[in-house]
N, C-alpha and C. Protein backbone atom coordinates (compact mmCIF):
# COMPACT_ATOMS: atom_id res chain seq x y z
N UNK A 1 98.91 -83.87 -150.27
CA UNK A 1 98.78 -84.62 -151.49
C UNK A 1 99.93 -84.30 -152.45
N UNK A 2 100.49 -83.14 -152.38
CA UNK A 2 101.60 -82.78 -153.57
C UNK A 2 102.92 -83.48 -152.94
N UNK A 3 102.82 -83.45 -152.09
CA UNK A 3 104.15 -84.64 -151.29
C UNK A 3 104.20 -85.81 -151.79
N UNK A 4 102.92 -86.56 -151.78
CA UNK A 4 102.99 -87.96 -152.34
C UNK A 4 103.71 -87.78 -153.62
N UNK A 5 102.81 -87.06 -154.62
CA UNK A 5 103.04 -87.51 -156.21
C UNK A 5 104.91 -86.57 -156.34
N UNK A 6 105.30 -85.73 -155.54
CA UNK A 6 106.49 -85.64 -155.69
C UNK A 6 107.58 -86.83 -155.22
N UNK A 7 107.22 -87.51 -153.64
CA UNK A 7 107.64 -88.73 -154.11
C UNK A 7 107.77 -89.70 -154.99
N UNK A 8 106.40 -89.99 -155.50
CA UNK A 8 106.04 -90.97 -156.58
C UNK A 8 106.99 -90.32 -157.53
N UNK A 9 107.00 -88.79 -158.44
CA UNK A 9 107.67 -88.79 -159.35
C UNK A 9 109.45 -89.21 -159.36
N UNK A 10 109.64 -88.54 -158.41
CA UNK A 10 111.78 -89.06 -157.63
C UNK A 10 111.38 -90.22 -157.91
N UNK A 11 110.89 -91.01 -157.52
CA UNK A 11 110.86 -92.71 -157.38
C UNK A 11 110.54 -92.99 -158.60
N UNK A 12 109.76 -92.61 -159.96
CA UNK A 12 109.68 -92.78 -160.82
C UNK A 12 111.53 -92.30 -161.84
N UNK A 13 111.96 -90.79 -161.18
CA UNK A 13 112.81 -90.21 -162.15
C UNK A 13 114.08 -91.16 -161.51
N UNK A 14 114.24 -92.00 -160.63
CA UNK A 14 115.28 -92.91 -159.88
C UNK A 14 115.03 -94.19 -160.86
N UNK A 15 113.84 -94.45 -161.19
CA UNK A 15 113.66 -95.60 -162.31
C UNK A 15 114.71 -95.60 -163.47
N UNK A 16 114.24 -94.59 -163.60
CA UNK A 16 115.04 -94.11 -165.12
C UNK A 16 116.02 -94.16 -164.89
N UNK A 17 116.93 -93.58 -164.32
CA UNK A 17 118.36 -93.13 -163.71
C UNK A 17 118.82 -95.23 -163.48
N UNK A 18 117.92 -95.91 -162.96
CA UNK A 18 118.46 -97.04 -162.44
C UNK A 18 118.49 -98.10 -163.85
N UNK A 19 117.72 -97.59 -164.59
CA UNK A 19 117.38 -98.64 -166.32
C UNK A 19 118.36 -97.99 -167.00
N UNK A 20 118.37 -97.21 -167.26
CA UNK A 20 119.64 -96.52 -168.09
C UNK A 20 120.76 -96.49 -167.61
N UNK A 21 120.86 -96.56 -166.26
CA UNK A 21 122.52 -97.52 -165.69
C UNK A 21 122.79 -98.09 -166.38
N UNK A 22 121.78 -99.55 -165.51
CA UNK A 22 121.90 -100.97 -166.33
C UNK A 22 122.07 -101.49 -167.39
N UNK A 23 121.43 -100.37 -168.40
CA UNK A 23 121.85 -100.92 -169.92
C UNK A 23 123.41 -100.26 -170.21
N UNK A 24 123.63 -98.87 -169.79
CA UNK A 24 124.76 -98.42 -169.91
C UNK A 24 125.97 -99.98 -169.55
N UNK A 25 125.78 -100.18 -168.09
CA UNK A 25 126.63 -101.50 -167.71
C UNK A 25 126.82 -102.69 -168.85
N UNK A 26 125.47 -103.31 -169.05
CA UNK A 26 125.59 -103.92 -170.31
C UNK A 26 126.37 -103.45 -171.54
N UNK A 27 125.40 -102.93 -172.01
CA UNK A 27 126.51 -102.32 -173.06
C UNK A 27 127.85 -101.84 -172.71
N UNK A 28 128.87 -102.11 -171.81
CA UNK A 28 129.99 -101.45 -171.56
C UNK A 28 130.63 -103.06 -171.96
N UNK A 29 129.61 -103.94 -171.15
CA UNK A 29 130.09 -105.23 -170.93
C UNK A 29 130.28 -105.99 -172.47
N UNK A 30 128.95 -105.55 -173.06
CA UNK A 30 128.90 -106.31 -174.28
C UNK A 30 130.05 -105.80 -175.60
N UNK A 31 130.21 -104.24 -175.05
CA UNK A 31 131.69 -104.01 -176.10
C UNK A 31 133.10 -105.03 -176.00
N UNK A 32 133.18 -105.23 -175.00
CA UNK A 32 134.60 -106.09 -174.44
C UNK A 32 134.02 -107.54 -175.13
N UNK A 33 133.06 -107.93 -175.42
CA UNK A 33 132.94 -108.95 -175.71
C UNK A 33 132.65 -109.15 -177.40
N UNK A 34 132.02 -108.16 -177.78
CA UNK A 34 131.62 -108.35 -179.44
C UNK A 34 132.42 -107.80 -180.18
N UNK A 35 133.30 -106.20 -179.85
CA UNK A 35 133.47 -105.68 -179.99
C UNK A 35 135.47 -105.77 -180.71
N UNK A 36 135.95 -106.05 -178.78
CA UNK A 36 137.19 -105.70 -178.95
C UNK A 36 138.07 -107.45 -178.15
N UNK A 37 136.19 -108.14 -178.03
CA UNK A 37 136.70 -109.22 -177.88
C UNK A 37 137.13 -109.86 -176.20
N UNK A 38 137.10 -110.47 -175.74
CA UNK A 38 137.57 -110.62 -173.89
C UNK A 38 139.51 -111.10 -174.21
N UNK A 39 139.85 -111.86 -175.03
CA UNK A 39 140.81 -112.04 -175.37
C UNK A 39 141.67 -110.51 -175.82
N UNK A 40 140.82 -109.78 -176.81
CA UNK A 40 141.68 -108.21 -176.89
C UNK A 40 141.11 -107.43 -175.97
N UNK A 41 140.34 -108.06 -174.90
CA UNK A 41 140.22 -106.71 -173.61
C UNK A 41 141.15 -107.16 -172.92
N UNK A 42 141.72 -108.75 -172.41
CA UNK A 42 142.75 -108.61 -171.30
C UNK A 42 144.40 -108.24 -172.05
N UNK A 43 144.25 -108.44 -173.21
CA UNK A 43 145.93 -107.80 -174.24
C UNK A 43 145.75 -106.00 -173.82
N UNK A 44 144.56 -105.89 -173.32
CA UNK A 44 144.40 -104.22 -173.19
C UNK A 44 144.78 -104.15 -171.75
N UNK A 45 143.94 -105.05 -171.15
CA UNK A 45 144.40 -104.74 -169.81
C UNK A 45 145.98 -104.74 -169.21
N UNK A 46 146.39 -105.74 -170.19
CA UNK A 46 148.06 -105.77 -169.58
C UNK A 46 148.86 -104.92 -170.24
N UNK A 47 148.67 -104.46 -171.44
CA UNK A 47 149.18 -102.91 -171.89
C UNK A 47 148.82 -102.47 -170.87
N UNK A 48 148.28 -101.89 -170.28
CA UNK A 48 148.21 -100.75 -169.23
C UNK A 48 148.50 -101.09 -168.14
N UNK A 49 148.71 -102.03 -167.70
CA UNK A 49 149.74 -102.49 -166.57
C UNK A 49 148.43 -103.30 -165.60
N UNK A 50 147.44 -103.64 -166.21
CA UNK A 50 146.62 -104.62 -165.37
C UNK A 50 146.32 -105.95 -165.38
N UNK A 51 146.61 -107.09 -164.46
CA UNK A 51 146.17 -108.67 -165.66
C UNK A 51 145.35 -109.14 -165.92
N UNK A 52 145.90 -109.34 -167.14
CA UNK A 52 145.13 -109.71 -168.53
C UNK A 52 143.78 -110.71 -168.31
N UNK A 53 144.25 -111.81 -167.10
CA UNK A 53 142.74 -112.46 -166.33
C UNK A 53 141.71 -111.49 -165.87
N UNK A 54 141.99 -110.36 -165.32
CA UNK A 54 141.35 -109.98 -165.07
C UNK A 54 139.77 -109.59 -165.83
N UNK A 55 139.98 -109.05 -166.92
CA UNK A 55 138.82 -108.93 -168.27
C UNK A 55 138.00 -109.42 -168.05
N UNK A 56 138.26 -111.34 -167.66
CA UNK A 56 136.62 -111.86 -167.60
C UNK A 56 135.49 -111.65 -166.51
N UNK A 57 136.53 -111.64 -164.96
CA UNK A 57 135.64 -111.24 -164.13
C UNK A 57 134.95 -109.42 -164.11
N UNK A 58 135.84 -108.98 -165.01
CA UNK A 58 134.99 -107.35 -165.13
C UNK A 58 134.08 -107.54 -165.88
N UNK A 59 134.46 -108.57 -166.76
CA UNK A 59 133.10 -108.91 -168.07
C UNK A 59 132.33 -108.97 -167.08
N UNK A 60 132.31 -110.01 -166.57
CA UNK A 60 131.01 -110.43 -166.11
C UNK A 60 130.39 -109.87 -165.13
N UNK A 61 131.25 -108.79 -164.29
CA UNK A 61 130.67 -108.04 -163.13
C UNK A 61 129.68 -107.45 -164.10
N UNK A 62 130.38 -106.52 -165.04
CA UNK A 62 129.84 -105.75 -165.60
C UNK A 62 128.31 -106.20 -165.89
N UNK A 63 128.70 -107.38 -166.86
CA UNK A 63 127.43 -108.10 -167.73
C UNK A 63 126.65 -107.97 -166.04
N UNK A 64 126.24 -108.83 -165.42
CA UNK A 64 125.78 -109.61 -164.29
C UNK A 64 125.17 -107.97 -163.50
N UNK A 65 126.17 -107.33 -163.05
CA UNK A 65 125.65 -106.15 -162.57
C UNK A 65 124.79 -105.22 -163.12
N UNK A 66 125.29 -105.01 -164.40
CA UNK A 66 123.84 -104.44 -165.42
C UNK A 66 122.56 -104.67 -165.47
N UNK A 67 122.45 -105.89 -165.19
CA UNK A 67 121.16 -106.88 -165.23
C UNK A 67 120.47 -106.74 -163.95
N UNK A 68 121.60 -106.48 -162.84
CA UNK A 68 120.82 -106.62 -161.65
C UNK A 68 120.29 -105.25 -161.73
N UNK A 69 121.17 -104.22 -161.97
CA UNK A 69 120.80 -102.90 -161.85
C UNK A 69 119.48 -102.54 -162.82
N UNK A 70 119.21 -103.10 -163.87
CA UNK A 70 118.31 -102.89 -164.55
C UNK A 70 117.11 -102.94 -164.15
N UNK A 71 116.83 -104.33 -163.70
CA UNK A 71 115.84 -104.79 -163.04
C UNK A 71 115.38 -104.70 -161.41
N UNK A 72 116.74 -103.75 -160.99
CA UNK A 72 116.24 -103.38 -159.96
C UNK A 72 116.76 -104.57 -158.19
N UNK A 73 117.56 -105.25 -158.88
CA UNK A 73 117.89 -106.35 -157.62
C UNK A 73 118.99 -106.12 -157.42
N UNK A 74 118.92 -105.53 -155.95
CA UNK A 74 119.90 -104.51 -155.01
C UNK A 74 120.38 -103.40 -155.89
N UNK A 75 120.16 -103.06 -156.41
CA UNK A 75 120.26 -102.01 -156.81
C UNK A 75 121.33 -100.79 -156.67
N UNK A 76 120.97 -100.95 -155.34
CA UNK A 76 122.10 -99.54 -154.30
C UNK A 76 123.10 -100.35 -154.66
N UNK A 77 123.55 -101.39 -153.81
CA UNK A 77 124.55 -102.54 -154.02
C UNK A 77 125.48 -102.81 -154.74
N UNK A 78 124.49 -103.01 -156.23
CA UNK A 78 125.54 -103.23 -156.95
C UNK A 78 126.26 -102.28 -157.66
N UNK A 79 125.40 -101.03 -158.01
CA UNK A 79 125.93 -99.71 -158.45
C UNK A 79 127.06 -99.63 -157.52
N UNK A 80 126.72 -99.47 -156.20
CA UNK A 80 128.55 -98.98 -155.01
C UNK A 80 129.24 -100.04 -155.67
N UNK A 81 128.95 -101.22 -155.72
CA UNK A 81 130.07 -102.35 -155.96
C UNK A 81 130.55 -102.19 -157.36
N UNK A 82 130.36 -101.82 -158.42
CA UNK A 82 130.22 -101.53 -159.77
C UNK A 82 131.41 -100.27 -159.99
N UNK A 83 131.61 -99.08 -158.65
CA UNK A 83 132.06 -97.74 -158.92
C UNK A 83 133.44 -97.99 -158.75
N UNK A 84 133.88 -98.96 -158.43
CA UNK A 84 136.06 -98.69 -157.87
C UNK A 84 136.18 -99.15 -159.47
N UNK A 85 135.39 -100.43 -159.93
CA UNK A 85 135.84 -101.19 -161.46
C UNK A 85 135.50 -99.82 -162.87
N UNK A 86 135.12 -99.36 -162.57
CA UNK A 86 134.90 -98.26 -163.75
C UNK A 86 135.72 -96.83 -163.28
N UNK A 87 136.11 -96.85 -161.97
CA UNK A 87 137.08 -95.97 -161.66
C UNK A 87 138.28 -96.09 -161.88
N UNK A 88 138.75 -97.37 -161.82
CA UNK A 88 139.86 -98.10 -162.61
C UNK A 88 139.86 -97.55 -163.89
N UNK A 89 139.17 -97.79 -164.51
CA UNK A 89 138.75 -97.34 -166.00
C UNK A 89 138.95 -96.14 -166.41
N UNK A 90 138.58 -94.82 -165.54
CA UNK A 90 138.34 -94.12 -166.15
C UNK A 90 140.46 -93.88 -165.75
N UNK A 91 141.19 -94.11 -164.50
CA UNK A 91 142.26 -93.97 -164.40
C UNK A 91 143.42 -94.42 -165.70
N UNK A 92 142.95 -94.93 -166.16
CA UNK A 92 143.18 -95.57 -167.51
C UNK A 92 143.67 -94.60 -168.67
N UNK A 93 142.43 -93.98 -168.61
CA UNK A 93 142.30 -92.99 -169.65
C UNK A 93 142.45 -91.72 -169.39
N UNK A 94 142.95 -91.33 -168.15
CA UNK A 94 143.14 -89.93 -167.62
C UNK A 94 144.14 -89.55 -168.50
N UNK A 95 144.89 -90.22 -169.13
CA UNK A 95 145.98 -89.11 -169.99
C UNK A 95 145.60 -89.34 -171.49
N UNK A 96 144.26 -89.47 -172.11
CA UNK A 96 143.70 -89.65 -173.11
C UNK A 96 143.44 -88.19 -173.31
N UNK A 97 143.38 -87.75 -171.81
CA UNK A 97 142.03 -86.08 -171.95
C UNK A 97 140.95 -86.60 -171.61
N UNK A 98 139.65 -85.60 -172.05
CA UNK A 98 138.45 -85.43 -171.32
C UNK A 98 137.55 -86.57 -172.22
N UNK A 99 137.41 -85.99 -173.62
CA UNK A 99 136.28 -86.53 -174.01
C UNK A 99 136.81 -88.42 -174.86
N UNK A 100 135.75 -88.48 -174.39
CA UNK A 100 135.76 -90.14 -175.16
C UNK A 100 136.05 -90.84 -176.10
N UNK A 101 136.03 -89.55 -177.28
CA UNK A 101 135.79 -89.75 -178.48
C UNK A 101 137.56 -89.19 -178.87
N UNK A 102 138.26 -89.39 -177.72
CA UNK A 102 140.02 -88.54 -178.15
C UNK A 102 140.67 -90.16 -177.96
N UNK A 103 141.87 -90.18 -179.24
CA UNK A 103 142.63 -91.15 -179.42
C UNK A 103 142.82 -91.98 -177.77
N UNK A 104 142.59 -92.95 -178.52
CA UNK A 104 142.96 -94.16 -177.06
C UNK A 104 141.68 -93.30 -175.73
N UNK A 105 140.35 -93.18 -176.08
CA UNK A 105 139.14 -93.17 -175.16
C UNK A 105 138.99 -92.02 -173.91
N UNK A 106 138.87 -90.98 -173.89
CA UNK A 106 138.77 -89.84 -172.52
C UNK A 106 138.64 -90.58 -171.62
N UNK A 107 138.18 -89.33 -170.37
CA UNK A 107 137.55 -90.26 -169.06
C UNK A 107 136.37 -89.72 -168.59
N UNK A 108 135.61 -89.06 -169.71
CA UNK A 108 134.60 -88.67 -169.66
C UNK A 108 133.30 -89.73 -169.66
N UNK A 109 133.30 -90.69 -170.23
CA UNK A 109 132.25 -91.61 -170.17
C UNK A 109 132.19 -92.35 -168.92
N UNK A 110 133.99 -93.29 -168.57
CA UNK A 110 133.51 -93.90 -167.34
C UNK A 110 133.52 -92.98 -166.04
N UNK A 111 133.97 -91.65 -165.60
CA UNK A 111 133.71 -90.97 -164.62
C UNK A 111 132.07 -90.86 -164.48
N UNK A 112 131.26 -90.46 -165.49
CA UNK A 112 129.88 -90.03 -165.86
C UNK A 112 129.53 -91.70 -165.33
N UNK A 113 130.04 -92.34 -165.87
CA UNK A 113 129.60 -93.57 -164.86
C UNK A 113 129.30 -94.32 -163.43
N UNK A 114 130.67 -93.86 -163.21
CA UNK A 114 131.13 -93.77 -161.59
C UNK A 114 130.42 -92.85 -161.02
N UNK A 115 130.14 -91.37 -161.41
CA UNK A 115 129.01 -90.64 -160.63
C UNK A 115 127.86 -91.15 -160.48
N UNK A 116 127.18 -91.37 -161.64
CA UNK A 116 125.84 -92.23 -161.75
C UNK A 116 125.42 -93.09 -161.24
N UNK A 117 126.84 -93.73 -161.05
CA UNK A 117 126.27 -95.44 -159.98
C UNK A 117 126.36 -94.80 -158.57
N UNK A 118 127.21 -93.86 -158.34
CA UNK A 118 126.97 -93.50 -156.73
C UNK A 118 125.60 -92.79 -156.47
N UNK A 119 125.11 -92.05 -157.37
CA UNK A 119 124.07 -91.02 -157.50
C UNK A 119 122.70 -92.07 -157.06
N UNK A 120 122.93 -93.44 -158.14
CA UNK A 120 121.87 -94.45 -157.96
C UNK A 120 121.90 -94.82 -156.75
N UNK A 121 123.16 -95.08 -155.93
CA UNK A 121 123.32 -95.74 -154.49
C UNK A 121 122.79 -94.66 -153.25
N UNK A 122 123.07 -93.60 -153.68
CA UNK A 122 122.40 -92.43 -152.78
C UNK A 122 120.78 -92.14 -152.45
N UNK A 123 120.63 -91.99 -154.16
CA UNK A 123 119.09 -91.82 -154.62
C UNK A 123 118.24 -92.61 -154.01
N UNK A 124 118.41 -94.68 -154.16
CA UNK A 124 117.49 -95.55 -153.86
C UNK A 124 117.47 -96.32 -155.16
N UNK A 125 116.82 -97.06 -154.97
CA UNK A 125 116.11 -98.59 -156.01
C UNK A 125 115.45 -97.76 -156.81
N UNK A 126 114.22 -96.67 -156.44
CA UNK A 126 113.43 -96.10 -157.55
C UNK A 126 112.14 -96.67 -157.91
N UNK A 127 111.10 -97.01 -158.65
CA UNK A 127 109.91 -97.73 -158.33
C UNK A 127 110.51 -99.01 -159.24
N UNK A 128 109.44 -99.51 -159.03
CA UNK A 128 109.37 -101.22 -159.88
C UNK A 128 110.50 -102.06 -159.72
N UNK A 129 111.36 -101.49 -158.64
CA UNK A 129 112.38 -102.47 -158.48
C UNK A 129 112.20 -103.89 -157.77
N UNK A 130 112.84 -105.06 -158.25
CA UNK A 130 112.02 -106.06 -158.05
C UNK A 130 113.01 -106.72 -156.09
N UNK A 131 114.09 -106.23 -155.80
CA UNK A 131 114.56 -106.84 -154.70
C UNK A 131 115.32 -105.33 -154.11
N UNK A 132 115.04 -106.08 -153.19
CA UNK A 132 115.87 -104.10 -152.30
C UNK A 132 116.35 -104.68 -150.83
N UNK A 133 116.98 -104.10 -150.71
CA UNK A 133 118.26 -104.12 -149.63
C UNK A 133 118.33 -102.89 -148.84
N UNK A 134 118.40 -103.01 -147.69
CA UNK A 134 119.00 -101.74 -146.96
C UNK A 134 120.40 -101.93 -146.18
N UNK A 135 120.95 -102.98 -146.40
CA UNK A 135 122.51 -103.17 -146.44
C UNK A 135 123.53 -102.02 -147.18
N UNK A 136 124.29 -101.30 -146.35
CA UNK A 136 124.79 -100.12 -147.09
C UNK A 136 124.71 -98.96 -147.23
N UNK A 137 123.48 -98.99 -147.09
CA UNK A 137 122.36 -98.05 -147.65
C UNK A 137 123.18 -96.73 -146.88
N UNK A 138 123.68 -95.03 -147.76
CA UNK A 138 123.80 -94.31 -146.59
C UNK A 138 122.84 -94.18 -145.37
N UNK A 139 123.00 -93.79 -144.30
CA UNK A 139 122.01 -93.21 -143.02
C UNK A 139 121.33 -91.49 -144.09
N UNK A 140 120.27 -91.39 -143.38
CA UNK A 140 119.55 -90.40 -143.81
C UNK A 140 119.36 -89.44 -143.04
């Protein structure tokens, strides 16, 4: 019996871990858009030597992937698919320094990201997830 409810709880503490992605994603998405703008995210992107088209489809991975991750549809999936675009990111800011909050952004937030979404892809869906996949999925 203590087996079960230790499953049940992982599968509950994978919930969490998978909702607080998702909003993290969102909110990453919704800064580029309210924030600093999709027009001053791709003038950012091509300062740093990336193009400037690019912005909308990260917008929207971002946006779109958040949502899935939130709610739990594929879950594993989209977190792996989610980790090279915020690894980009954090490459970005590797000569900012560590923390986030240092002129021109650390790479402390999107690395903590990139772990997290792999951590989610490792971990599982978690409970109440509404679509699941075993496409990908590591072997166990």
């Amino acid at each position: 019996m203590t087996q079960i409810q230790t499953t049940n709880t992982a599968d509950y503490g994978v919930s969490l871990l998978r909702i607080s992605l998702g909003v993290m994603w969102i909110a990453h998405a919704l800064l580029k858009l309210f924030v600093f703008t999709l027009a001053g995210t791709a003038q950012f992107f091509e300062s740093v030597g990336i193009p400037g088209f690019l912005a909308y489809p990260v917008f929207a991975a971002e946006l779109l992937g958040g949502a899935a991750i939130l709610f739990g549809v594929y879950a594993r999936q989209v977190s792996l698919a989610l980790a090279p675009v915020m690894a980009v990111a954090a490459s970005v800011h590797f000569a900012n320094g560590w923390l986030f909050t240092n002129k021109g952004g650390g790479w402390e937030y999107p690395v903590f990201l990139v772990v997290a979404s792999l951590a989610l892809w490792l971990a599982g869906d978690g409970a109440l997830a509404l679509r699941r996949s075993q496409r990908f999925v590591p072997a166990v």
